[in-house]
PDB file of N, CA and C in Angstrom:
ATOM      1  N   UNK A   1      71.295 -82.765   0.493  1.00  0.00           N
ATOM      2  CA  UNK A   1      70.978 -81.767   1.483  1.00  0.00           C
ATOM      3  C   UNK A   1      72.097 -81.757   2.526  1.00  0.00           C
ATOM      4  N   UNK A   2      72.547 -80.591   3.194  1.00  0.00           N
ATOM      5  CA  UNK A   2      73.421 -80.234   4.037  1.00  0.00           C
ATOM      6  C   UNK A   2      72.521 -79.860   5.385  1.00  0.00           C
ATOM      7  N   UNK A   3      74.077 -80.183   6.347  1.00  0.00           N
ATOM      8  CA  UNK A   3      73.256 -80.000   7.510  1.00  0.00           C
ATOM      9  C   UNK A   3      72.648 -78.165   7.609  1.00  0.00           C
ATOM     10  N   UNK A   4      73.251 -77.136   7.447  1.00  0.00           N
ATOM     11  CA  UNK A   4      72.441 -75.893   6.933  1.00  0.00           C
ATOM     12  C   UNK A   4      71.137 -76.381   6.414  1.00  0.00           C
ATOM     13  N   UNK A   5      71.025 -76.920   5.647  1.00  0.00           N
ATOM     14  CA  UNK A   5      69.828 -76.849   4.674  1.00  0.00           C
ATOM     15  C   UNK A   5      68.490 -77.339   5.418  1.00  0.00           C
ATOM     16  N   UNK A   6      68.926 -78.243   6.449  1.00  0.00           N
ATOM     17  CA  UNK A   6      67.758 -79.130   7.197  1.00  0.00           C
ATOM     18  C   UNK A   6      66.495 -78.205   7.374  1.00  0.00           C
ATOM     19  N   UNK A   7      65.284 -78.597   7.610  1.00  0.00           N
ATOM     20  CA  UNK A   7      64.328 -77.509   7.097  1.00  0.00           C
ATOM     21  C   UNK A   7      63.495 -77.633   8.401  1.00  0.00           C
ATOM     22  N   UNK A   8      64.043 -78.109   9.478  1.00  0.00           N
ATOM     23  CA  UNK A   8      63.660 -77.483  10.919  1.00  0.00           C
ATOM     24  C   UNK A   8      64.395 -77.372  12.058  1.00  0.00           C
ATOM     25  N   UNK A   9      63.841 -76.473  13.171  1.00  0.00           N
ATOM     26  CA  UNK A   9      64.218 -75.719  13.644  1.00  0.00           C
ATOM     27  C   UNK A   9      65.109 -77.098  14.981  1.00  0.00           C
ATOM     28  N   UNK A  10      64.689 -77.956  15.372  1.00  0.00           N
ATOM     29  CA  UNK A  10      64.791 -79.510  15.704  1.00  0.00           C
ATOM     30  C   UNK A  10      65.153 -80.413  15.130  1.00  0.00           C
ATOM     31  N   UNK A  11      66.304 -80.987  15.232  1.00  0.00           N
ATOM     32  CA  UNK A  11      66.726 -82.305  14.809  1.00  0.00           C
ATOM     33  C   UNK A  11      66.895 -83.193  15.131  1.00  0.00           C
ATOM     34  N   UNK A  12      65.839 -84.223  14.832  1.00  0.00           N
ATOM     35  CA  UNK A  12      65.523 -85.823  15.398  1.00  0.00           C
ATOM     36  C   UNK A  12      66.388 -86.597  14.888  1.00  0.00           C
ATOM     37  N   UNK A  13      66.844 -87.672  15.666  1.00  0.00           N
ATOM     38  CA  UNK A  13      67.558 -88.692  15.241  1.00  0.00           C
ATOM     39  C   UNK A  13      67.036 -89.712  15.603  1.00  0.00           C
ATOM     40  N   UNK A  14      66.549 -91.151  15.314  1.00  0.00           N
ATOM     41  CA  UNK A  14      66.748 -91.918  15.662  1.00  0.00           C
ATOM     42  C   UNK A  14      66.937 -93.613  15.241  1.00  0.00           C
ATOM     43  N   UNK A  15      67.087 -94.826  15.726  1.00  0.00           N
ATOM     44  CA  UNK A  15      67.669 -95.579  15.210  1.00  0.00           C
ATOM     45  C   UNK A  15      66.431 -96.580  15.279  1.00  0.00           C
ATOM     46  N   UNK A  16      65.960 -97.067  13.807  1.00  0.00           N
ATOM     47  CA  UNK A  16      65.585 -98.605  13.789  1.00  0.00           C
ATOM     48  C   UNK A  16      65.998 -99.817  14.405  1.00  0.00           C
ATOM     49  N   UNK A  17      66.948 -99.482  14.579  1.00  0.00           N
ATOM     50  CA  UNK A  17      67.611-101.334  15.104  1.00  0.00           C
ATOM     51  C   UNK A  17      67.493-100.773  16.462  1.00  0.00           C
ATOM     52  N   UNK A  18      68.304-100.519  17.117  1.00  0.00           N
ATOM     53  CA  UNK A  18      68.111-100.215  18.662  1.00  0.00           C
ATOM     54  C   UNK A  18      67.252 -99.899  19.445  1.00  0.00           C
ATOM     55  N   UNK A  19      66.516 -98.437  18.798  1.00  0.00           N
ATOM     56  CA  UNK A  19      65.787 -97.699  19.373  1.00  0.00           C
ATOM     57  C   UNK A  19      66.365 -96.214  19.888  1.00  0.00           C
ATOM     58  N   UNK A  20      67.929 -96.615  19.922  1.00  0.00           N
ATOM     59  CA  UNK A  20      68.357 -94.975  20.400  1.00  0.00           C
ATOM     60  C   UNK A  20      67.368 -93.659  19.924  1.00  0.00           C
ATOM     61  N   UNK A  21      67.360 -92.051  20.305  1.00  0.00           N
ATOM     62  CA  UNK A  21      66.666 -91.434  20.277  1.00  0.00           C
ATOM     63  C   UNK A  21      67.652 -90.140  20.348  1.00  0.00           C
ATOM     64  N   UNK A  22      67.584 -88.866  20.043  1.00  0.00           N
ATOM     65  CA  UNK A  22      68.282 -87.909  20.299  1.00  0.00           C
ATOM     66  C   UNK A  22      67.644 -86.840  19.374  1.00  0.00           C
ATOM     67  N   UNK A  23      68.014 -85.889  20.069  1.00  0.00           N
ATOM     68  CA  UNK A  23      67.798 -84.303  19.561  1.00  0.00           C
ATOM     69  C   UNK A  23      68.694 -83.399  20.089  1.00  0.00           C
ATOM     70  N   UNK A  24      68.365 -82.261  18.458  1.00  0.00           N
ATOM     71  CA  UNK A  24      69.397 -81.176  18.999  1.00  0.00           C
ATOM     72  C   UNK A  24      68.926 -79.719  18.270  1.00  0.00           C
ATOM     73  N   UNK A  25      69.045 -78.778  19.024  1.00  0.00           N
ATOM     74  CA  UNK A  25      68.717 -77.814  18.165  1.00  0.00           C
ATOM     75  C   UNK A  25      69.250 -77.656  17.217  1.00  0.00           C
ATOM     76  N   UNK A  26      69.027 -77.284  15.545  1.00  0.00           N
ATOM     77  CA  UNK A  26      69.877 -76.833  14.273  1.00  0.00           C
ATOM     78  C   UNK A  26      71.039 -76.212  14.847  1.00  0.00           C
ATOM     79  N   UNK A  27      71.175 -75.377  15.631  1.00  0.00           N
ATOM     80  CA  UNK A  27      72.139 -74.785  15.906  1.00  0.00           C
ATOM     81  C   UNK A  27      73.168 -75.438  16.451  1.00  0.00           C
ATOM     82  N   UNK A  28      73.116 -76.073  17.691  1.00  0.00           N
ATOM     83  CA  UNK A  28      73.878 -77.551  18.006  1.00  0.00           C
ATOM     84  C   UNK A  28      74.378 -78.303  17.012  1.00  0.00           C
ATOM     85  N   UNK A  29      73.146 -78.617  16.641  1.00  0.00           N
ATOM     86  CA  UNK A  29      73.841 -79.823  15.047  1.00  0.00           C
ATOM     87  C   UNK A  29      74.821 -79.584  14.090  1.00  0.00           C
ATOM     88  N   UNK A  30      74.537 -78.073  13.697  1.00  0.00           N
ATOM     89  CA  UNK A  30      75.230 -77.437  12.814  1.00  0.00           C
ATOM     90  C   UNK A  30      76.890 -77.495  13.054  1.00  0.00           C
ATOM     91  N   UNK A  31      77.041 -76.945  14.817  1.00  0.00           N
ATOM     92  CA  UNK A  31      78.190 -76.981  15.708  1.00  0.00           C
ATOM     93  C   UNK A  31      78.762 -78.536  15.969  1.00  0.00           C
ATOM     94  N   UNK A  32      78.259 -79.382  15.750  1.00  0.00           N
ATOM     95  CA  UNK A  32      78.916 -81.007  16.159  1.00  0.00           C
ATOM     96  C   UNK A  32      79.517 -81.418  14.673  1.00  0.00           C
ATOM     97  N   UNK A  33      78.582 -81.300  13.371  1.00  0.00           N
ATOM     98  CA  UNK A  33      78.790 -81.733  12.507  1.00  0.00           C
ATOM     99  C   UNK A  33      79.434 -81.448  11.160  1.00  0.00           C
ATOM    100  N   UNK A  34      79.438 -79.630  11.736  1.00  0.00           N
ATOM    101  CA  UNK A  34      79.491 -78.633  10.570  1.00  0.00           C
ATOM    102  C   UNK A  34      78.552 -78.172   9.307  1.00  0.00           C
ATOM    103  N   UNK A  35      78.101 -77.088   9.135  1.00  0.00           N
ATOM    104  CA  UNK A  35      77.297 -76.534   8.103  1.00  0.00           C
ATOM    105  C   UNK A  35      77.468 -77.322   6.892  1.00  0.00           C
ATOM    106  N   UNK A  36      78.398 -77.594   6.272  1.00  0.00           N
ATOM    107  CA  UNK A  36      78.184 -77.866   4.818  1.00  0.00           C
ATOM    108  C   UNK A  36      78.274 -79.054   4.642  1.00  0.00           C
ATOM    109  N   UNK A  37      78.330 -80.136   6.151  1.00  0.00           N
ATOM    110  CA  UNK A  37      78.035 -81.678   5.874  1.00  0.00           C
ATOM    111  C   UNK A  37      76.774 -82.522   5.360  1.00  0.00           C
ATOM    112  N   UNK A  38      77.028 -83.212   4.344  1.00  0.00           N
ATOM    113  CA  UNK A  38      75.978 -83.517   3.761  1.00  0.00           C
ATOM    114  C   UNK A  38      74.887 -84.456   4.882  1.00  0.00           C
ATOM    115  N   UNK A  39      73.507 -84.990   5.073  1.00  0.00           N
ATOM    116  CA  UNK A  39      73.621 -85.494   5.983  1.00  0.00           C
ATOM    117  C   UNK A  39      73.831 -86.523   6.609  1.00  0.00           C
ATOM    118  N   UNK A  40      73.839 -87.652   5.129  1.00  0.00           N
ATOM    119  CA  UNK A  40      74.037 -89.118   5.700  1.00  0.00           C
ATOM    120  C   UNK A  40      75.676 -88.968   6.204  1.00  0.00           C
ATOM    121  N   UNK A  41      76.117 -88.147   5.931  1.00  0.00           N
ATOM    122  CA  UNK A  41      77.583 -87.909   6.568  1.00  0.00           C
ATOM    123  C   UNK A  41      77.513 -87.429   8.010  1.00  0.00           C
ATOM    124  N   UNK A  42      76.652 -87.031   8.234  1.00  0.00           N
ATOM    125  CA  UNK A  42      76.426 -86.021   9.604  1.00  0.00           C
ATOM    126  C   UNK A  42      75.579 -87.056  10.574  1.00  0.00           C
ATOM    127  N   UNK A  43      75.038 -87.994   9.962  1.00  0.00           N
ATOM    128  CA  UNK A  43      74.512 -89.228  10.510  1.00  0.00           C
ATOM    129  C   UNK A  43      75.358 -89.890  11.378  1.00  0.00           C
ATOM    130  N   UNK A  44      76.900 -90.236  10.402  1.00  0.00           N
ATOM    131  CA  UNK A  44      77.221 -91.208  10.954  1.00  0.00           C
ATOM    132  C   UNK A  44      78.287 -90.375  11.963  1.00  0.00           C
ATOM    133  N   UNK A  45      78.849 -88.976  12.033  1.00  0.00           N
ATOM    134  CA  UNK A  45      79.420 -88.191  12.574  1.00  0.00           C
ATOM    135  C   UNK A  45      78.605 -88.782  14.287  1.00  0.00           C
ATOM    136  N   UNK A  46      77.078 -88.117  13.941  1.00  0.00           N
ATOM    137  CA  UNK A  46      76.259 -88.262  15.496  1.00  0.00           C
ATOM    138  C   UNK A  46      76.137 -89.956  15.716  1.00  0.00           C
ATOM    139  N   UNK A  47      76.529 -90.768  15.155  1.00  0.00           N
ATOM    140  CA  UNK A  47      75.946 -92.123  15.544  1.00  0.00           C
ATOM    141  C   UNK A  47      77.837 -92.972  15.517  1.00  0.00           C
ATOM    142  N   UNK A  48      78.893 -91.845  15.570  1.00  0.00           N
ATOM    143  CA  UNK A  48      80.220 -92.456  15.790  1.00  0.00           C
ATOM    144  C   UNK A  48      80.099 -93.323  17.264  1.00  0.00           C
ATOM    145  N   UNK A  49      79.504 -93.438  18.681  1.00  0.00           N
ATOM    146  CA  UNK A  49      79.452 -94.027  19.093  1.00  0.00           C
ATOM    147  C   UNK A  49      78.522 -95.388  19.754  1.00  0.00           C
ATOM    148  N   UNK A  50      78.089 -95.441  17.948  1.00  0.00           N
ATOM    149  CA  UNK A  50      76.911 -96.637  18.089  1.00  0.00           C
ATOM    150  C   UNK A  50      78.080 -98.114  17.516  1.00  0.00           C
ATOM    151  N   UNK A  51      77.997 -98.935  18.886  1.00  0.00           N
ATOM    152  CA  UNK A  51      78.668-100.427  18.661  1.00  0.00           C
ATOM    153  C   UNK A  51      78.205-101.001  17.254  1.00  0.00           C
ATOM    154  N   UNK A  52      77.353-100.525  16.726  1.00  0.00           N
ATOM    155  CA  UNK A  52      76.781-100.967  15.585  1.00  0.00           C
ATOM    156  C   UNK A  52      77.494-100.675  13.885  1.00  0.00           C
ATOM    157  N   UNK A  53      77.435 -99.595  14.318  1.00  0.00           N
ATOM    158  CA  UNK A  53      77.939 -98.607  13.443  1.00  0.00           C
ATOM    159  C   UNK A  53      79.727 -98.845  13.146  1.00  0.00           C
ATOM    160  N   UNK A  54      80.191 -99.151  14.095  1.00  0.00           N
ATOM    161  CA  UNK A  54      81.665 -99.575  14.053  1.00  0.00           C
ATOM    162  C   UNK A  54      81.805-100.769  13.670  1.00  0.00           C
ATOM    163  N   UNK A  55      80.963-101.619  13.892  1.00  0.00           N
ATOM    164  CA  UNK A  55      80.948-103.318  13.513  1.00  0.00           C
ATOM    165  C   UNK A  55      80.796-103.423  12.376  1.00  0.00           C
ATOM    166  N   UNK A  56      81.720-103.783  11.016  1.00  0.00           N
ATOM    167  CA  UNK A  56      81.484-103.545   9.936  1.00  0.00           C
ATOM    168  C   UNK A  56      81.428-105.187   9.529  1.00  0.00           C
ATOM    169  N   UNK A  57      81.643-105.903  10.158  1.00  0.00           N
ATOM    170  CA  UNK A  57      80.638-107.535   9.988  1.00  0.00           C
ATOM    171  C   UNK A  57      79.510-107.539  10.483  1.00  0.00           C
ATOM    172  N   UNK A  58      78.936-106.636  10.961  1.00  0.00           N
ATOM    173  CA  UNK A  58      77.294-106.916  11.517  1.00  0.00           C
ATOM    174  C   UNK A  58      76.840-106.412   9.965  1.00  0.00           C
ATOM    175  N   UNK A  59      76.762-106.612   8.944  1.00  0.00           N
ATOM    176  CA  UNK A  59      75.943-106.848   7.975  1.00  0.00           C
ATOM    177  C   UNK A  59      74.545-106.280   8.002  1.00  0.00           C
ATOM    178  N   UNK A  60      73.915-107.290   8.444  1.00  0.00           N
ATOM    179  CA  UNK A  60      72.607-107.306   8.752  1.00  0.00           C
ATOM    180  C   UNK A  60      71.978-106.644   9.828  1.00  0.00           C
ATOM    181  N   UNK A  61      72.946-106.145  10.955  1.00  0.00           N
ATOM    182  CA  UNK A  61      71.910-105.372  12.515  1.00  0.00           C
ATOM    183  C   UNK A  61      72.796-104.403  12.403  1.00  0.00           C
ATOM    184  N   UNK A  62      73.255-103.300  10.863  1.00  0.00           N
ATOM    185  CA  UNK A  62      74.005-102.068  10.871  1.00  0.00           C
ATOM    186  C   UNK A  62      72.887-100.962  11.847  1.00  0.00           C
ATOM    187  N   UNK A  63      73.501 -99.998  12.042  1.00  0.00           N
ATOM    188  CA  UNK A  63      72.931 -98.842  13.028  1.00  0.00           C
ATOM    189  C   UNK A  63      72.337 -98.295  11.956  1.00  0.00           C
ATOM    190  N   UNK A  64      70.445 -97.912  12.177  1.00  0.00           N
ATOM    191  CA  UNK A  64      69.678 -97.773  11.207  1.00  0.00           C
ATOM    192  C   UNK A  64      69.134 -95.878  12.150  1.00  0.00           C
ATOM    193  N   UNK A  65      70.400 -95.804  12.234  1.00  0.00           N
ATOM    194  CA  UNK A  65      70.371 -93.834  12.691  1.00  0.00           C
ATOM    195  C   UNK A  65      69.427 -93.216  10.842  1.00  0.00           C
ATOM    196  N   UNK A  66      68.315 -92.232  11.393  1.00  0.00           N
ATOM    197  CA  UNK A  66      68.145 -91.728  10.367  1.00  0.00           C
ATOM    198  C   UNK A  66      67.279 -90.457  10.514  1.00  0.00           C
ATOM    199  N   UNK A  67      67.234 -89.800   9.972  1.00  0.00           N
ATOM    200  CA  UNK A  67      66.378 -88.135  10.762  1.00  0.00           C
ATOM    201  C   UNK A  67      64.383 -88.622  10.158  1.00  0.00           C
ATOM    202  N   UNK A  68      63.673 -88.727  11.470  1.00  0.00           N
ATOM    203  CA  UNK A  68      62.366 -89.368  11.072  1.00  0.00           C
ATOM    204  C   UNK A  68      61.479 -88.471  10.482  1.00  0.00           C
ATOM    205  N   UNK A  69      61.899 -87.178  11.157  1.00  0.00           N
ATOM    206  CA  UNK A  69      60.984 -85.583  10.626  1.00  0.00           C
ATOM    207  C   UNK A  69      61.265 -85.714   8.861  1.00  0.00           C
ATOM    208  N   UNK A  70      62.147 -85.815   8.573  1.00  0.00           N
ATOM    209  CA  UNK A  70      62.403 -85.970   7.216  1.00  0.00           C
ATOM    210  C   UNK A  70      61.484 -87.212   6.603  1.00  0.00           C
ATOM    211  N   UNK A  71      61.934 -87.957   7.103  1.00  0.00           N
ATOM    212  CA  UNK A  71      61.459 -89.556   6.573  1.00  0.00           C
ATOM    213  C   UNK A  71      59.913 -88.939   6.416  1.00  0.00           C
ATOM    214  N   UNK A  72      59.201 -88.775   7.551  1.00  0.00           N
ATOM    215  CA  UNK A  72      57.670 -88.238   7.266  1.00  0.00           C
ATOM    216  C   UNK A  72      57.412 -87.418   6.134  1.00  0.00           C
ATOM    217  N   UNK A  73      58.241 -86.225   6.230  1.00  0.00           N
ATOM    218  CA  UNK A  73      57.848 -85.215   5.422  1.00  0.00           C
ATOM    219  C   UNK A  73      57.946 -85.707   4.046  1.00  0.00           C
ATOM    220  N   UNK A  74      58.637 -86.515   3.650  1.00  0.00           N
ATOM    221  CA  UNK A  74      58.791 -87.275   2.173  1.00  0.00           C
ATOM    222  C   UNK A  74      57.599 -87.965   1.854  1.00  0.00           C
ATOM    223  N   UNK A  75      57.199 -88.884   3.123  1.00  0.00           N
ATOM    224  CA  UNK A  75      55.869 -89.712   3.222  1.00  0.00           C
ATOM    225  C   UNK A  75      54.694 -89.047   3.139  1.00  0.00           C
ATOM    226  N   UNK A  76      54.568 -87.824   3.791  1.00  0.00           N
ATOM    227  CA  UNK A  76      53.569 -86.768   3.205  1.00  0.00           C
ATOM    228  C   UNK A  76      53.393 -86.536   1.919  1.00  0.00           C
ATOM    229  N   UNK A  77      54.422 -85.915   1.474  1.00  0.00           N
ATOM    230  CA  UNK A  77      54.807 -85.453  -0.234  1.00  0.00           C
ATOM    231  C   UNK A  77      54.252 -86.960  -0.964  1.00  0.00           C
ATOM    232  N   UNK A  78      54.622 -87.991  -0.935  1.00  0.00           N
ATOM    233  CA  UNK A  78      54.262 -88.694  -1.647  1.00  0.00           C
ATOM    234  C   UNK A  78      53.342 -88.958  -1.716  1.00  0.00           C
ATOM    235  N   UNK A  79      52.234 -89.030  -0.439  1.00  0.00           N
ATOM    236  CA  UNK A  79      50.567 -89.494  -0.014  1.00  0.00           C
ATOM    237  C   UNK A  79      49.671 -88.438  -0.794  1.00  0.00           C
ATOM    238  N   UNK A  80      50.324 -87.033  -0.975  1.00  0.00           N
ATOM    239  CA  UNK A  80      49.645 -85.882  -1.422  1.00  0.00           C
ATOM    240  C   UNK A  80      49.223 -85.995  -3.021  1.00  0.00           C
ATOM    241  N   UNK A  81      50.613 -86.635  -3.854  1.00  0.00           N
ATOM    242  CA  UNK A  81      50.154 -87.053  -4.989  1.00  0.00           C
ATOM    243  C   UNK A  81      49.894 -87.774  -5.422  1.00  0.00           C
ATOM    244  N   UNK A  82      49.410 -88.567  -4.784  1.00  0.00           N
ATOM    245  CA  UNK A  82      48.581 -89.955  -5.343  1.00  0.00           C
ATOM    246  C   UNK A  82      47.574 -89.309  -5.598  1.00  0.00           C
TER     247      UNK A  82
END
Protein backbone atom coordinates (compact mmCIF):
# COMPACT_ATOMS: atom_id res chain seq x y z
CA UNK A 1 0.00 0.00 0.00
CA UNK A 2 1.07 3.59 -0.89
CA UNK A 3 0.79 6.57 0.89
CA UNK A 4 -2.27 7.60 -1.84
CA UNK A 5 -3.82 4.46 -1.11
CA UNK A 6 -4.18 4.95 2.83
CA UNK A 7 -7.91 4.48 3.35
CA UNK A 8 -8.49 7.51 5.70
CA UNK A 9 -9.08 10.75 5.67
CA UNK A 10 -6.41 11.04 9.09
CA UNK A 11 -3.20 9.69 9.59
CA UNK A 12 -2.12 8.29 12.91
CA UNK A 13 1.21 7.56 13.80
CA UNK A 14 2.43 6.27 16.64
CA UNK A 15 5.32 4.60 18.46
CA UNK A 16 5.41 1.43 20.80
CA UNK A 17 8.64 2.01 22.38
CA UNK A 18 8.37 5.65 23.27
CA UNK A 19 5.01 6.61 23.07
CA UNK A 20 5.50 9.46 20.48
CA UNK A 21 2.06 10.35 18.81
CA UNK A 22 1.31 12.40 15.61
CA UNK A 23 -1.18 13.18 12.97
CA UNK A 24 -1.71 14.56 9.74
CA UNK A 25 -4.23 15.09 7.31
CA UNK A 26 -3.84 12.59 3.99
CA UNK A 27 -3.21 15.57 2.34
CA UNK A 28 -0.19 16.70 4.51
CA UNK A 29 1.12 13.21 4.51
CA UNK A 30 0.87 12.79 0.99
CA UNK A 31 2.99 16.36 0.77
CA UNK A 32 5.93 15.24 3.42
CA UNK A 33 6.27 11.80 2.03
CA UNK A 34 5.03 11.72 -1.48
CA UNK A 35 2.04 9.85 -3.17
CA UNK A 36 3.55 6.78 -4.44
CA UNK A 37 5.65 5.98 -1.19
CA UNK A 38 5.07 2.75 -0.04
CA UNK A 39 4.30 3.03 3.67
CA UNK A 40 6.76 1.36 5.80
CA UNK A 41 8.92 3.73 3.69
CA UNK A 42 6.87 6.75 4.58
CA UNK A 43 7.19 5.53 8.21
CA UNK A 44 10.54 5.90 8.48
CA UNK A 45 10.55 9.27 6.19
CA UNK A 46 8.01 10.71 9.36
CA UNK A 47 10.02 8.98 12.19
CA UNK A 48 13.68 10.40 10.45
CA UNK A 49 13.96 12.27 13.67
CA UNK A 50 13.43 9.49 16.18
CA UNK A 51 17.06 8.89 18.22
CA UNK A 52 15.86 5.47 17.88
CA UNK A 53 15.43 5.04 14.54
CA UNK A 54 19.02 6.31 13.70
CA UNK A 55 20.63 4.02 16.34
CA UNK A 56 21.21 1.07 14.32
CA UNK A 57 22.86 -0.88 17.50
CA UNK A 58 19.78 -0.38 19.54
CA UNK A 59 18.66 -3.77 18.26
CA UNK A 60 16.21 -4.36 20.63
CA UNK A 61 14.50 -0.57 21.66
CA UNK A 62 14.28 0.13 17.48
CA UNK A 63 11.51 3.01 16.95
CA UNK A 64 8.25 0.90 16.84
CA UNK A 65 6.51 4.07 14.58
CA UNK A 66 3.48 2.32 12.99
CA UNK A 67 -0.06 3.64 11.60
CA UNK A 68 -2.59 2.10 14.59
CA UNK A 69 -5.92 2.92 12.43
CA UNK A 70 -4.53 0.32 10.17
CA UNK A 71 -3.20 -2.06 12.76
CA UNK A 72 -7.04 -2.11 14.08
CA UNK A 73 -8.66 -2.30 10.93
CA UNK A 74 -6.67 -5.64 10.15
CA UNK A 75 -7.62 -6.73 13.82
CA UNK A 76 -11.21 -6.20 12.92
CA UNK A 77 -10.96 -8.15 9.57
CA UNK A 78 -9.50 -10.91 11.31
CA UNK A 79 -12.04 -11.04 14.55
CA UNK A 80 -14.89 -10.97 11.77
CA UNK A 81 -13.78 -14.33 10.42
CA UNK A 82 -13.36 -16.37 12.99
Amino acid sequence: MRAWDYPFELVRINCKTCGRYGQYPKKRFIELVGADTPLPSALKIIAKTCDREKDELALHNRCGAGYPDLARMVDDRKNRTR
